[in-house]
N, C-alpha and C. Protein backbone atom coordinates (compact mmCIF):
# COMPACT_ATOMS: atom_id res chain seq x y z
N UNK A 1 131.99 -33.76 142.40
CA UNK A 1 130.62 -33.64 142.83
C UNK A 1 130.52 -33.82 144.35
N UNK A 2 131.35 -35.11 144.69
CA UNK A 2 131.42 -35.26 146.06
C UNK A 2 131.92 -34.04 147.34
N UNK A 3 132.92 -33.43 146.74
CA UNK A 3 133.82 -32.52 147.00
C UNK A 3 132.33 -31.10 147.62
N UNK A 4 132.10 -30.61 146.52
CA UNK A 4 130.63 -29.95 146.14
C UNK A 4 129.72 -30.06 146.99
N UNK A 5 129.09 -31.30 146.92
CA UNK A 5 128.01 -31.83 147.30
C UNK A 5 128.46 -33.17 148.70
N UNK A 6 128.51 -32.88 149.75
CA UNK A 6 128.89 -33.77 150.52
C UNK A 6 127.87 -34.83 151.07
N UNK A 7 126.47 -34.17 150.57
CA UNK A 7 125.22 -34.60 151.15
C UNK A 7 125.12 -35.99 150.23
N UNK A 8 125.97 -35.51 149.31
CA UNK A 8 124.98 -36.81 148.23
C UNK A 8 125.89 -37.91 148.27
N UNK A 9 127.02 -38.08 149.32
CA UNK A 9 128.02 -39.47 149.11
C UNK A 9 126.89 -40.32 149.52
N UNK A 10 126.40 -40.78 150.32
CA UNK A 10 125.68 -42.02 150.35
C UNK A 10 124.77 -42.75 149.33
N UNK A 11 124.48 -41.77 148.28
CA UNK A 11 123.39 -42.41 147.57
C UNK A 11 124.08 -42.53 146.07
N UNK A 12 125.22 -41.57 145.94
CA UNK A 12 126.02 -41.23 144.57
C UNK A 12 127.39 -41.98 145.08
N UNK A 13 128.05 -42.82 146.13
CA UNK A 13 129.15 -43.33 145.83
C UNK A 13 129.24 -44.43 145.19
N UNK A 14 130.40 -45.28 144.85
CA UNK A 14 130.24 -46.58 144.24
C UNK A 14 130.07 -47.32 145.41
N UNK A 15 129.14 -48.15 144.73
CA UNK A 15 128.24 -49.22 145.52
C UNK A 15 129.61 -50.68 146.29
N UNK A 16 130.74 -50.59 145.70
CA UNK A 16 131.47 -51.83 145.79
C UNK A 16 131.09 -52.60 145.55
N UNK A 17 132.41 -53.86 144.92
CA UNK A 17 132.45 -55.07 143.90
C UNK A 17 131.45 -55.71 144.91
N UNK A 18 131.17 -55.96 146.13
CA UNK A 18 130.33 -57.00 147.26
C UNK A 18 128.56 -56.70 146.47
N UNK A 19 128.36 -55.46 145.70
CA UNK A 19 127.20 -55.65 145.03
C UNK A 19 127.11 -55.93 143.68
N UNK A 20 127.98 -56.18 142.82
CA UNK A 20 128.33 -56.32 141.40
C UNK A 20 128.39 -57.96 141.00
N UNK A 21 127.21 -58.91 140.93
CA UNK A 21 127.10 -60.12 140.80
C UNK A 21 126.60 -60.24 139.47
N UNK A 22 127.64 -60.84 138.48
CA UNK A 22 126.91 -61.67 137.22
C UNK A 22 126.62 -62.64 137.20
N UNK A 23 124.87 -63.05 137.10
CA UNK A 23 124.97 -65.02 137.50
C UNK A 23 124.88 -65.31 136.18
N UNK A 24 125.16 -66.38 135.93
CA UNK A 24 125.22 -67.39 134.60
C UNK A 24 123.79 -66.69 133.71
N UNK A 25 124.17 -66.78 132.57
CA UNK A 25 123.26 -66.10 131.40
C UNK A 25 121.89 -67.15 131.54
N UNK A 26 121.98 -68.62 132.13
CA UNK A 26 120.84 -69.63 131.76
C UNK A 26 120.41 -69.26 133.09
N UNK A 27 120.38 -68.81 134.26
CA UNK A 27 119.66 -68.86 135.29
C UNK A 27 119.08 -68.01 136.13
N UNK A 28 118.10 -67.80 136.01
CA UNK A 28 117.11 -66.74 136.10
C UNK A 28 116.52 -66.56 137.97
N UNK A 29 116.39 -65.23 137.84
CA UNK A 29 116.55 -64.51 139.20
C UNK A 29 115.32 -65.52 139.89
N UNK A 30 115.36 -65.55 141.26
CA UNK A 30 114.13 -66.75 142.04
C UNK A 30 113.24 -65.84 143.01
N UNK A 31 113.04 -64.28 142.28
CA UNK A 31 112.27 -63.51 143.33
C UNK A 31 112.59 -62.72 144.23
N UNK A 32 111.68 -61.23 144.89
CA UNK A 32 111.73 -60.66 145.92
C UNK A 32 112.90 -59.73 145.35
N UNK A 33 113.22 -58.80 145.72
CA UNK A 33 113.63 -57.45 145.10
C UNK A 33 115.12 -57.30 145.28
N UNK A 34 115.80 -58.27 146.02
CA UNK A 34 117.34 -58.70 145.62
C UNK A 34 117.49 -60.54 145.80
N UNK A 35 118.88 -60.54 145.62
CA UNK A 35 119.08 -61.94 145.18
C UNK A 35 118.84 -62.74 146.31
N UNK A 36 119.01 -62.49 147.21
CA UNK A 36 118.92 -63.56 148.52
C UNK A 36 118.27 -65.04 148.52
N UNK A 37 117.32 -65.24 147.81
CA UNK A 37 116.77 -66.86 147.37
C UNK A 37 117.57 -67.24 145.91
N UNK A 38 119.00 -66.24 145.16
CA UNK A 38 118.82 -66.63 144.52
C UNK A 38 120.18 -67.58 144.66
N UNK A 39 120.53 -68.61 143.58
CA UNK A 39 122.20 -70.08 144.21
C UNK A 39 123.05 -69.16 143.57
N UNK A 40 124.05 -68.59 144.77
CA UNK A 40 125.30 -67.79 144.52
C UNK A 40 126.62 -68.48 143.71
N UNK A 41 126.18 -69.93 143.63
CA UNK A 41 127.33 -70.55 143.09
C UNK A 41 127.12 -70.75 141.56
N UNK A 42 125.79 -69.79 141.17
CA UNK A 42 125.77 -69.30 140.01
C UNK A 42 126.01 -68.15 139.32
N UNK A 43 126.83 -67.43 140.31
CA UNK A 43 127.78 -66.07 139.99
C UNK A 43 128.93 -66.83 139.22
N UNK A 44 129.05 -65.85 138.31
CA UNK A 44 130.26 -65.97 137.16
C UNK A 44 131.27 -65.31 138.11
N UNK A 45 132.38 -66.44 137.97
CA UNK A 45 133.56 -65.86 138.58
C UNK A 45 134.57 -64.91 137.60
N UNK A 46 135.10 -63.92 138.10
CA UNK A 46 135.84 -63.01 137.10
C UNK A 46 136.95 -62.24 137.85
N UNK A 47 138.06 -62.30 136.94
CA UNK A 47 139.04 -61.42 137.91
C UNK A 47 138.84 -60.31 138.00
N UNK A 48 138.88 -59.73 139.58
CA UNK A 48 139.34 -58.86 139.99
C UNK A 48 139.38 -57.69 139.57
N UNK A 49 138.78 -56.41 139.48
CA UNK A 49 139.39 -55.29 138.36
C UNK A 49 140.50 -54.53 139.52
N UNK A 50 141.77 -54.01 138.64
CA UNK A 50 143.00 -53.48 139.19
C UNK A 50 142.06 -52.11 140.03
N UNK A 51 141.19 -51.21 140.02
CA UNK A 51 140.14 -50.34 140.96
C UNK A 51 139.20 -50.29 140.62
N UNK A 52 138.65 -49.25 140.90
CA UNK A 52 137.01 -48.80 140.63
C UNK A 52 136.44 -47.57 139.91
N UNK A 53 137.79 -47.21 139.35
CA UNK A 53 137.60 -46.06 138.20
C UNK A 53 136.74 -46.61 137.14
N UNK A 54 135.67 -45.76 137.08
CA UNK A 54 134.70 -46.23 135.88
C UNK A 54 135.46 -46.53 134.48
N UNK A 55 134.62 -47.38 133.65
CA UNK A 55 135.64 -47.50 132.34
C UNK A 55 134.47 -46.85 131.66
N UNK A 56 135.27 -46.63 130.47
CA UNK A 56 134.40 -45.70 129.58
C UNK A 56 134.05 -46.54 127.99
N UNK A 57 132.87 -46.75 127.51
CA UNK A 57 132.90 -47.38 126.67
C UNK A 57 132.44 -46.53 125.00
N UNK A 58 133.19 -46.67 124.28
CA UNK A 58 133.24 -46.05 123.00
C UNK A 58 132.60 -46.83 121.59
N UNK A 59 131.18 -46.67 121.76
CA UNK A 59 130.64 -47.04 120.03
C UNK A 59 129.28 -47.53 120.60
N UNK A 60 129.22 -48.58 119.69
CA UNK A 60 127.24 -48.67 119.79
C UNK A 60 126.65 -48.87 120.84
N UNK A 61 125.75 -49.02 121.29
CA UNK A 61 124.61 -48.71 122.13
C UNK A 61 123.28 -49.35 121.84
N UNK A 62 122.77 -50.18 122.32
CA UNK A 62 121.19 -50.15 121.60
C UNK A 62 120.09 -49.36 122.02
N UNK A 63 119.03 -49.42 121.38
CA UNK A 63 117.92 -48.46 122.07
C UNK A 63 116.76 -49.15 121.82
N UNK A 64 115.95 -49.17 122.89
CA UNK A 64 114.43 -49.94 122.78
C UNK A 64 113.80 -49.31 123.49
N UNK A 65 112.05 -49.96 123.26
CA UNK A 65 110.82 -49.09 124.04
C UNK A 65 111.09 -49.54 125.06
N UNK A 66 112.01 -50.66 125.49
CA UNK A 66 111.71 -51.49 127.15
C UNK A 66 112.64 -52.22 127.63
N UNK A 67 112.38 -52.56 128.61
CA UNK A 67 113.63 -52.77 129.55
C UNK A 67 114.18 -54.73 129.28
N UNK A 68 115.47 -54.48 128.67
CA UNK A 68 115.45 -56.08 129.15
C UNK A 68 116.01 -56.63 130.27
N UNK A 69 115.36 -57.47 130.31
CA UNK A 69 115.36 -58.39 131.59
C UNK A 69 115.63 -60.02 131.38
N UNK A 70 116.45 -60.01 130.34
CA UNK A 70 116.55 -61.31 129.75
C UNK A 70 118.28 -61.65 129.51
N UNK A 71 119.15 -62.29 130.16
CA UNK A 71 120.37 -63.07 129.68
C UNK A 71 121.01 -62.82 128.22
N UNK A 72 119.41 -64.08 127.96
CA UNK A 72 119.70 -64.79 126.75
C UNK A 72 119.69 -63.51 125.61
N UNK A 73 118.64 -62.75 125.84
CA UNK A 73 118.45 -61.57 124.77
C UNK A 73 119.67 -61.01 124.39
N UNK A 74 120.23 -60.16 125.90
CA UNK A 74 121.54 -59.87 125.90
C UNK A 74 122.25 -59.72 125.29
N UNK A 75 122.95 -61.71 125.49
CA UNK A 75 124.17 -61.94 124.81
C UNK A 75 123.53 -61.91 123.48
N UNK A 76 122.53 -62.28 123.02
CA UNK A 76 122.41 -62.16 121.52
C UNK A 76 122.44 -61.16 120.67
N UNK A 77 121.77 -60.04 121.42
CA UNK A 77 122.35 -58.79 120.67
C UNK A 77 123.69 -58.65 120.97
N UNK A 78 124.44 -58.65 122.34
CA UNK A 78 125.96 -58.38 121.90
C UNK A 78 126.76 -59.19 120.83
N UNK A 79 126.16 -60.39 120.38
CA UNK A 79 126.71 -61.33 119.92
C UNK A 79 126.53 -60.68 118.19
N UNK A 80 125.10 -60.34 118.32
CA UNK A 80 124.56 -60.24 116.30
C UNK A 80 124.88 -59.03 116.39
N UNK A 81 124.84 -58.25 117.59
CA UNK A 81 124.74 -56.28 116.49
C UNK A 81 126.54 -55.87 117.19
N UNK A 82 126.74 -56.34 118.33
CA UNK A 82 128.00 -56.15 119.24
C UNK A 82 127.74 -54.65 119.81
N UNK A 83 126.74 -54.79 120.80
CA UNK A 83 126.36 -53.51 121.41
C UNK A 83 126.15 -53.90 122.93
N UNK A 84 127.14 -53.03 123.94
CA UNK A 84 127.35 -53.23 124.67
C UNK A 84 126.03 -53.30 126.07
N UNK A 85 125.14 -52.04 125.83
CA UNK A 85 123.82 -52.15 126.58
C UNK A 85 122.62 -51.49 125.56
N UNK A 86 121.97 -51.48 126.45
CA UNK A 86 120.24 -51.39 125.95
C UNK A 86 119.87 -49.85 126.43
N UNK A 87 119.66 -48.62 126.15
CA UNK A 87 118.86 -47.94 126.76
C UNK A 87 118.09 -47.51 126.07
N UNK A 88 116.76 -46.50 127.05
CA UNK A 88 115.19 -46.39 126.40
C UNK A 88 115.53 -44.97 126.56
N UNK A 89 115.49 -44.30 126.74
CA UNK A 89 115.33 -43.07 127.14
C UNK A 89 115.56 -42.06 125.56
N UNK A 90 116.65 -42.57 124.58
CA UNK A 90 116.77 -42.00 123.24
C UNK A 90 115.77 -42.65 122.57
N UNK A 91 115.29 -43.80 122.58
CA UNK A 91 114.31 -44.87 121.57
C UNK A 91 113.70 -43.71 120.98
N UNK A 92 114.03 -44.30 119.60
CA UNK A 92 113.05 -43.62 118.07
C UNK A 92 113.69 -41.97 118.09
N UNK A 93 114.68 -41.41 119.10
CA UNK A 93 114.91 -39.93 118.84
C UNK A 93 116.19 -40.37 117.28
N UNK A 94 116.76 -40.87 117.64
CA UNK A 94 117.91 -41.03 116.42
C UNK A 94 117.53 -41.15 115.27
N UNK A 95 115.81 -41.71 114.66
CA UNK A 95 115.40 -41.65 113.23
C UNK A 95 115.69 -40.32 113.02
N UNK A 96 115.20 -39.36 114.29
CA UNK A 96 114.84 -37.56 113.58
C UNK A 96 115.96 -36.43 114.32
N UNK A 97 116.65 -37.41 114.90
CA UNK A 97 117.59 -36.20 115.06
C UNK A 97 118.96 -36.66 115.59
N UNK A 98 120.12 -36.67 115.21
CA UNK A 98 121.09 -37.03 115.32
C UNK A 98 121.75 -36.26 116.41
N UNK A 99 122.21 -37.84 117.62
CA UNK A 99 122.87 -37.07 119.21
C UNK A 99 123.75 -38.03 119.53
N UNK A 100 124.34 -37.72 120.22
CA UNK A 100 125.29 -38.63 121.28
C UNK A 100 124.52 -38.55 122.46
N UNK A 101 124.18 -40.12 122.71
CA UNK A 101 123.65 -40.83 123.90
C UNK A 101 125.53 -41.15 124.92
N UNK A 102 124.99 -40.33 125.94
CA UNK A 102 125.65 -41.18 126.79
C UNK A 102 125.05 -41.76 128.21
N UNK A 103 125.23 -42.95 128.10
CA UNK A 103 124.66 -43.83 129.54
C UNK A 103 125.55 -44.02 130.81
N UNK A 104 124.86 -44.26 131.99
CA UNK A 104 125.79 -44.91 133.31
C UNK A 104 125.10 -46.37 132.70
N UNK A 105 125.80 -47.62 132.75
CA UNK A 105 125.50 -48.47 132.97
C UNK A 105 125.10 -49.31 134.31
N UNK A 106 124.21 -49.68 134.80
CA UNK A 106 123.85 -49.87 136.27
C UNK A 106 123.48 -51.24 136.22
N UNK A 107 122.98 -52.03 135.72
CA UNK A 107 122.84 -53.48 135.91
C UNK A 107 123.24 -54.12 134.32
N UNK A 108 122.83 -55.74 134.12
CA UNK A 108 123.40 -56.81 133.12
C UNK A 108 122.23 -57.30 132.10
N UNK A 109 121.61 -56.08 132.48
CA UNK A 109 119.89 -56.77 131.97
C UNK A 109 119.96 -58.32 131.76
N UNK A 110 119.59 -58.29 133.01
CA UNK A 110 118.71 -59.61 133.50
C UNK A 110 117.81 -59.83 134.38
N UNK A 111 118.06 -61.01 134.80
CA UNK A 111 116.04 -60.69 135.84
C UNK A 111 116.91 -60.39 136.57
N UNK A 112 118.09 -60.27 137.16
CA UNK A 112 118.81 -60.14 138.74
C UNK A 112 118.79 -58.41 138.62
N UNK A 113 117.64 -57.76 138.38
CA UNK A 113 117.57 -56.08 138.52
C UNK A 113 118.83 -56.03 140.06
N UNK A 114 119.84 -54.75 139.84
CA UNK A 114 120.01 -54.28 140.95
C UNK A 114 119.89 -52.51 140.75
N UNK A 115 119.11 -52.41 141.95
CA UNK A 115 118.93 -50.73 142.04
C UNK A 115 120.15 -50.11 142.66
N UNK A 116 120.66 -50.49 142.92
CA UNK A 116 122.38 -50.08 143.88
C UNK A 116 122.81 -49.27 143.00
N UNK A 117 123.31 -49.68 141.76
CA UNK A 117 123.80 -49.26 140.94
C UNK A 117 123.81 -48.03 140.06
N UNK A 118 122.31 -47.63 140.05
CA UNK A 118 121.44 -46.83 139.26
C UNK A 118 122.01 -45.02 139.75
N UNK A 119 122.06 -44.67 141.16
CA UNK A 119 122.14 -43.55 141.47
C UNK A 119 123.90 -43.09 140.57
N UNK A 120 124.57 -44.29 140.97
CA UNK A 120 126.28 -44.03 140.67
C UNK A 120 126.36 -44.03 139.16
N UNK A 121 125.50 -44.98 138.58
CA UNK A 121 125.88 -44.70 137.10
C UNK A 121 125.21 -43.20 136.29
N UNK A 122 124.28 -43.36 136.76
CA UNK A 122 123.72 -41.86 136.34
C UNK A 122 124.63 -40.48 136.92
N UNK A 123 125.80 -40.74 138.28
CA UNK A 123 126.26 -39.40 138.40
C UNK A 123 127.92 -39.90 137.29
N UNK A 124 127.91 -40.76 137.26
CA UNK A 124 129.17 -41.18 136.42
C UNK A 124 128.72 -40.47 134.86
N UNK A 125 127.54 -41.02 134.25
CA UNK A 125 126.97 -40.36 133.34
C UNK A 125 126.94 -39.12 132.84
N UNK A 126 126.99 -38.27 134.13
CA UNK A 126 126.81 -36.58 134.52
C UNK A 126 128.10 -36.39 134.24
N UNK A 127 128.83 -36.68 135.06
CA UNK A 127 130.32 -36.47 135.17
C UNK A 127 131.00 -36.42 133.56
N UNK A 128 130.94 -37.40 132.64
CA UNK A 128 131.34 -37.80 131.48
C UNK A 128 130.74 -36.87 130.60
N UNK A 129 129.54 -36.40 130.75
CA UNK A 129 128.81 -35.16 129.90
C UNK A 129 129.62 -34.11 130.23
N UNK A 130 129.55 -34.09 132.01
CA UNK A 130 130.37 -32.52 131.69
C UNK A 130 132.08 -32.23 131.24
N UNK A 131 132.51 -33.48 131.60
CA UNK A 131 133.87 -33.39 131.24
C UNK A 131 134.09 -33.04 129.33
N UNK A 132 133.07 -34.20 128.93
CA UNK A 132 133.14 -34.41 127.56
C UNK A 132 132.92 -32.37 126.72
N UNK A 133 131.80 -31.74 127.58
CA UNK A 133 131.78 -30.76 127.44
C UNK A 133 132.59 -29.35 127.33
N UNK A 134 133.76 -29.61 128.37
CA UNK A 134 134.25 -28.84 128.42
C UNK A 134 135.23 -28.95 127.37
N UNK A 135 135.62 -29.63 125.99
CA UNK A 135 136.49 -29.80 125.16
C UNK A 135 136.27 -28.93 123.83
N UNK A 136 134.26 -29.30 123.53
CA UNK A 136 133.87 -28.88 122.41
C UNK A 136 134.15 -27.24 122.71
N UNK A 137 134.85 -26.85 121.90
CA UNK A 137 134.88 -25.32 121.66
C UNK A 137 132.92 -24.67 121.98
N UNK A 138 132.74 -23.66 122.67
CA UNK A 138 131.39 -22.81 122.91
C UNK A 138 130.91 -22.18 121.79
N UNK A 139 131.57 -21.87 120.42
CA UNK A 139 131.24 -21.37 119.60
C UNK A 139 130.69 -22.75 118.81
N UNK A 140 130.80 -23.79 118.86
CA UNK A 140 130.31 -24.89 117.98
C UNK A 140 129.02 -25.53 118.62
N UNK A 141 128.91 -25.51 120.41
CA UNK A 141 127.50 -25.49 120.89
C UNK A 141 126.67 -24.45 120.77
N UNK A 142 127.10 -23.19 120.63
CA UNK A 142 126.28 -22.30 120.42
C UNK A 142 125.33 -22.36 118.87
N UNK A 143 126.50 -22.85 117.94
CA UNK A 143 125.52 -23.06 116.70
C UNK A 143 124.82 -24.41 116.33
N UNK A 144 124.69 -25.45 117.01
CA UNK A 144 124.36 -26.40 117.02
C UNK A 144 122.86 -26.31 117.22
N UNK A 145 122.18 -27.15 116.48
CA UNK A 145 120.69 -26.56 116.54
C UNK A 145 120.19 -27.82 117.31
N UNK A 146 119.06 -26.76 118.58
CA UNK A 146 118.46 -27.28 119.58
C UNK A 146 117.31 -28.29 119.40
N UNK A 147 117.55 -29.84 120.42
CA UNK A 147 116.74 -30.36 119.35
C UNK A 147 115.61 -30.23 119.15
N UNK A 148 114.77 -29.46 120.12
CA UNK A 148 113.51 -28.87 119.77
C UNK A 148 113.34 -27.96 118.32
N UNK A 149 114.17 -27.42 118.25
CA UNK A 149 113.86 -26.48 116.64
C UNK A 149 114.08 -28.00 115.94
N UNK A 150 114.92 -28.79 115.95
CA UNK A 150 114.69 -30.39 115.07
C UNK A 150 113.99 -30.62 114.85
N UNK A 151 112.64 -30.81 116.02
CA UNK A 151 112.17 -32.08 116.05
C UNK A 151 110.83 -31.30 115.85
N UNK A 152 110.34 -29.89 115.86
CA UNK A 152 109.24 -28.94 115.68
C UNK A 152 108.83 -29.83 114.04
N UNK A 153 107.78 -29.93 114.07
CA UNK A 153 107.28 -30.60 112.89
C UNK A 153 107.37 -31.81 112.27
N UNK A 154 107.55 -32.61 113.30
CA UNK A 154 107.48 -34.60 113.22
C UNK A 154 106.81 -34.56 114.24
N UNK A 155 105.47 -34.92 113.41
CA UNK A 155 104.65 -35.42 115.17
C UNK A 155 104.55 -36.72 115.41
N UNK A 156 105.11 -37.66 114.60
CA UNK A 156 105.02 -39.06 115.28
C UNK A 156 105.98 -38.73 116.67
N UNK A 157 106.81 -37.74 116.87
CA UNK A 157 107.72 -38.20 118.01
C UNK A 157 106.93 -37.57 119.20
């Protein structure tokens, strides 16, 4: 993409580990639109990752009307359902029509929102669609029914 698109390195590169802070699940963000008031010696220490090649994660997912912003919630769903994040954007499509969600993951849902993250995981996201794409044989997307002809006649959605 970079290669392609040279315009978009600043807003689509990885952000680096210097923005990637997990603070402790009990202690909640102290305000203003990054951490700066918030006690750094409540970052979870963690080794090192060997680079910065995205990892790719394989199986559940959750889906809700809304955003969490909660630790504790979190770990509890990873803990009771073992689902790695939260996204809204499929919520309630999976009762009526069966898809593969794939997400960039961009923050820890917690109050410590970081927007840094958001542009890179969404082109990581892109990236993984189109790669993932180019495998399925064209004759099996071609017959795959669009989910609008699906979803034509459920109007709760």
């Amino acid at each position: 993409m970079l290669e392609r698109f040279p315009n978009m390195e600043e807003e689509y590169l990885y952000p680096g580990v210097e923005h990637d802070q997990l603070f402790e699940a009990t202690y909640s963000h102290k305000g203003g639109k990054t951490c700066r008031q918030c006690d750094w010696s409540k970052v979870v220490e963690r080794a090192p990752r060997k680079n910065s090649a995205p990892r790719i994660h394989y199986g559940t997912i959750g889906s809700a009307n809304e955003v969490i912003k909660d630790s504790e919630t979190r770990d509890k769903l990873r803990k009771d359902l073992g689902i790695l994040c939260v996204e809204m954007e499929a919520a309630g499509l999976m009762d009526k029509f069966s898809c593969l969600v794939i997400r960039g993951i961009c923050d820890y849902a917690d109050s410590h929102k970081n927007k840094a993250w958001q542009p890179y995981a969404a082109a990581t996201a892109a990236a993984y669609a189109k790669e993932l794409l180019t495998i399925i044989p064209a004759q099996e997307i071609v017959a795959t029914t669009k989910a609008v002809d699906a979803l034509r006649g459920t109007p709760d959605l």
